[in-house]
C-alpha atoms as a PDB file:
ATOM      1  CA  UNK A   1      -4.035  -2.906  20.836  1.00  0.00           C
ATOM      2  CA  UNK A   2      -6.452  -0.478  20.032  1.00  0.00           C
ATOM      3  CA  UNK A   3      -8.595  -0.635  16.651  1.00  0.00           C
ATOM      4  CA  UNK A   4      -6.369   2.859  15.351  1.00  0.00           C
ATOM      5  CA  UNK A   5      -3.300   1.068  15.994  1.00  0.00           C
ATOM      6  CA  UNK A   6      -4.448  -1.884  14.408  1.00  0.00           C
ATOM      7  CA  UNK A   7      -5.268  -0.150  11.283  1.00  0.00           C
ATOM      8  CA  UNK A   8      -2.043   1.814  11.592  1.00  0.00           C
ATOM      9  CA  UNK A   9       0.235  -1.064  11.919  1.00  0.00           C
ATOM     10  CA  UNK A  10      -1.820  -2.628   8.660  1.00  0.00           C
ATOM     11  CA  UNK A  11      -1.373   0.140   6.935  1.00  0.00           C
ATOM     12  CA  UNK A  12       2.859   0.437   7.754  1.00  0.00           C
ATOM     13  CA  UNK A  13       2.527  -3.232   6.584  1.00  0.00           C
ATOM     14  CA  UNK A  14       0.910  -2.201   3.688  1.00  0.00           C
ATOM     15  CA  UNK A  15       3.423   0.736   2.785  1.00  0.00           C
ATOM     16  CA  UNK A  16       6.271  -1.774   2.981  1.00  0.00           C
ATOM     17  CA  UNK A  17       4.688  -3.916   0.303  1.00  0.00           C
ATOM     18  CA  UNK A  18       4.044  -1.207  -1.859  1.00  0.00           C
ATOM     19  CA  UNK A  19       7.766   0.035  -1.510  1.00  0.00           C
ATOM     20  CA  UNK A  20       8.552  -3.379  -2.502  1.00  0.00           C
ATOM     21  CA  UNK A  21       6.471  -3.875  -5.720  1.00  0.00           C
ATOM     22  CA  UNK A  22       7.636  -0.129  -6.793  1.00  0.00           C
ATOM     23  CA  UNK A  23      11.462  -1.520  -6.390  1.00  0.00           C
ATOM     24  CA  UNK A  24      10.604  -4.699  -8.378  1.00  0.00           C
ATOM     25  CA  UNK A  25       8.933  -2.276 -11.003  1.00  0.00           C
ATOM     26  CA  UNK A  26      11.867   0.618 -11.196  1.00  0.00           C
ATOM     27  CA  UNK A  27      14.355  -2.702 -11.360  1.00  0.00           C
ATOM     28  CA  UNK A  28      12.369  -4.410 -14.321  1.00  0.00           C
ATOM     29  CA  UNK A  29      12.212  -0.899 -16.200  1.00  0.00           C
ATOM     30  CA  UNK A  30      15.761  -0.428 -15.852  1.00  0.00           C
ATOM     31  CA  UNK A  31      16.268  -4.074 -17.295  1.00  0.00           C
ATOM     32  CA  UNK A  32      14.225  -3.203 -20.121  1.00  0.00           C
ATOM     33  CA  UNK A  33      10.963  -5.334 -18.557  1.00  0.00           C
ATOM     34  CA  UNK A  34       7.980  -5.853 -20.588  1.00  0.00           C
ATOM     35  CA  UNK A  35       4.948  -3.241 -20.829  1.00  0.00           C
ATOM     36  CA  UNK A  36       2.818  -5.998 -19.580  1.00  0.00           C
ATOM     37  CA  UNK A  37       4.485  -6.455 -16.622  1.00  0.00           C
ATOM     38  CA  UNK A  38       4.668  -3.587 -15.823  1.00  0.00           C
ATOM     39  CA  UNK A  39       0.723  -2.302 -16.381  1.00  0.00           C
ATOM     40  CA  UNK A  40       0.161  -5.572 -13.948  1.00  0.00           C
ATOM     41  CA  UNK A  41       2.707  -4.119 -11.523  1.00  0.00           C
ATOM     42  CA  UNK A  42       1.282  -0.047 -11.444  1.00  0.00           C
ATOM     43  CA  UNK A  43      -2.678  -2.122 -11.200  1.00  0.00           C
ATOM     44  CA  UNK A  44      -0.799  -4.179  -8.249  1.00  0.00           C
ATOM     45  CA  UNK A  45       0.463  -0.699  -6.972  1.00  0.00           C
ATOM     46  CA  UNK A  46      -2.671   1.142  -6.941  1.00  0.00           C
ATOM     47  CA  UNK A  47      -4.399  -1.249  -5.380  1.00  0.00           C
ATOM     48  CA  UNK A  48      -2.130  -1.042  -2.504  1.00  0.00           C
ATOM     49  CA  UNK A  49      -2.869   2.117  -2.653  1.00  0.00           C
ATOM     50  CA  UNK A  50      -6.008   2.057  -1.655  1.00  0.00           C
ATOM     51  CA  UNK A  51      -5.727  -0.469   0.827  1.00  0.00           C
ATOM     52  CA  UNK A  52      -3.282   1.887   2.359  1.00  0.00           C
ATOM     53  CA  UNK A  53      -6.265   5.100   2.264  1.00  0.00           C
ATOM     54  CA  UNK A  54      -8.804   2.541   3.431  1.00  0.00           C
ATOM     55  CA  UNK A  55      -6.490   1.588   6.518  1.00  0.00           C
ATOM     56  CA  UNK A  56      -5.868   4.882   7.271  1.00  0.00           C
ATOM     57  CA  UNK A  57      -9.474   6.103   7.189  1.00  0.00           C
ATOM     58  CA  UNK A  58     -10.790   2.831   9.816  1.00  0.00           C
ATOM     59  CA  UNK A  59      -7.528   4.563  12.051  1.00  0.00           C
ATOM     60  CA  UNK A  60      -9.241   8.340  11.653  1.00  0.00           C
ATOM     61  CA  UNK A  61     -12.567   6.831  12.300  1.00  0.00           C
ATOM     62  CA  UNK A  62     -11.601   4.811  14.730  1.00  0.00           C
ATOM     63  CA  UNK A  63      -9.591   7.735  16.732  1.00  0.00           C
ATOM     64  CA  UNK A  64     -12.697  10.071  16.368  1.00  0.00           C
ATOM     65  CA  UNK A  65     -14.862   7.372  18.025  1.00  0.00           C
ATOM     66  CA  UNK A  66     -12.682   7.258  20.692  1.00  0.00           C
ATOM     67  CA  UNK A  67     -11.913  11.002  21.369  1.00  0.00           C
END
């Protein structure tokens, strides 16, 4: 597996978490959930976030190196 792939397939990883934490947070507001929660859940989200852009950029990078 190549080091793009890698990063890509980290990344898809990391997209599935972050659909997961946005479903826990959309199901807690519709319950009513605390605002605590959910400031700890939209910090959790953005930091998936950026793992997400930093995966993605190691793929670019690691594309152009190879191209």
């Amino acid at each position: 597996m190549s080091s793009s792939d890698a990063s890509l397939q980290r990344a898809e990883e990391l997209l599935e978490r972050l659909k997961t934490r946005v479903d826990a947070l959309e199901a807690s507001a519709d319950g009513g959930g605390d605002v605590d929660e959910a400031i700890d859940g939209l910090a959790e989200i953005a930091e998936i976030a950026k793992e997400i852009e930093a995966e993605v950029q190691r793929a670019r990078q690691a594309a152009d190196a190879g191209a």
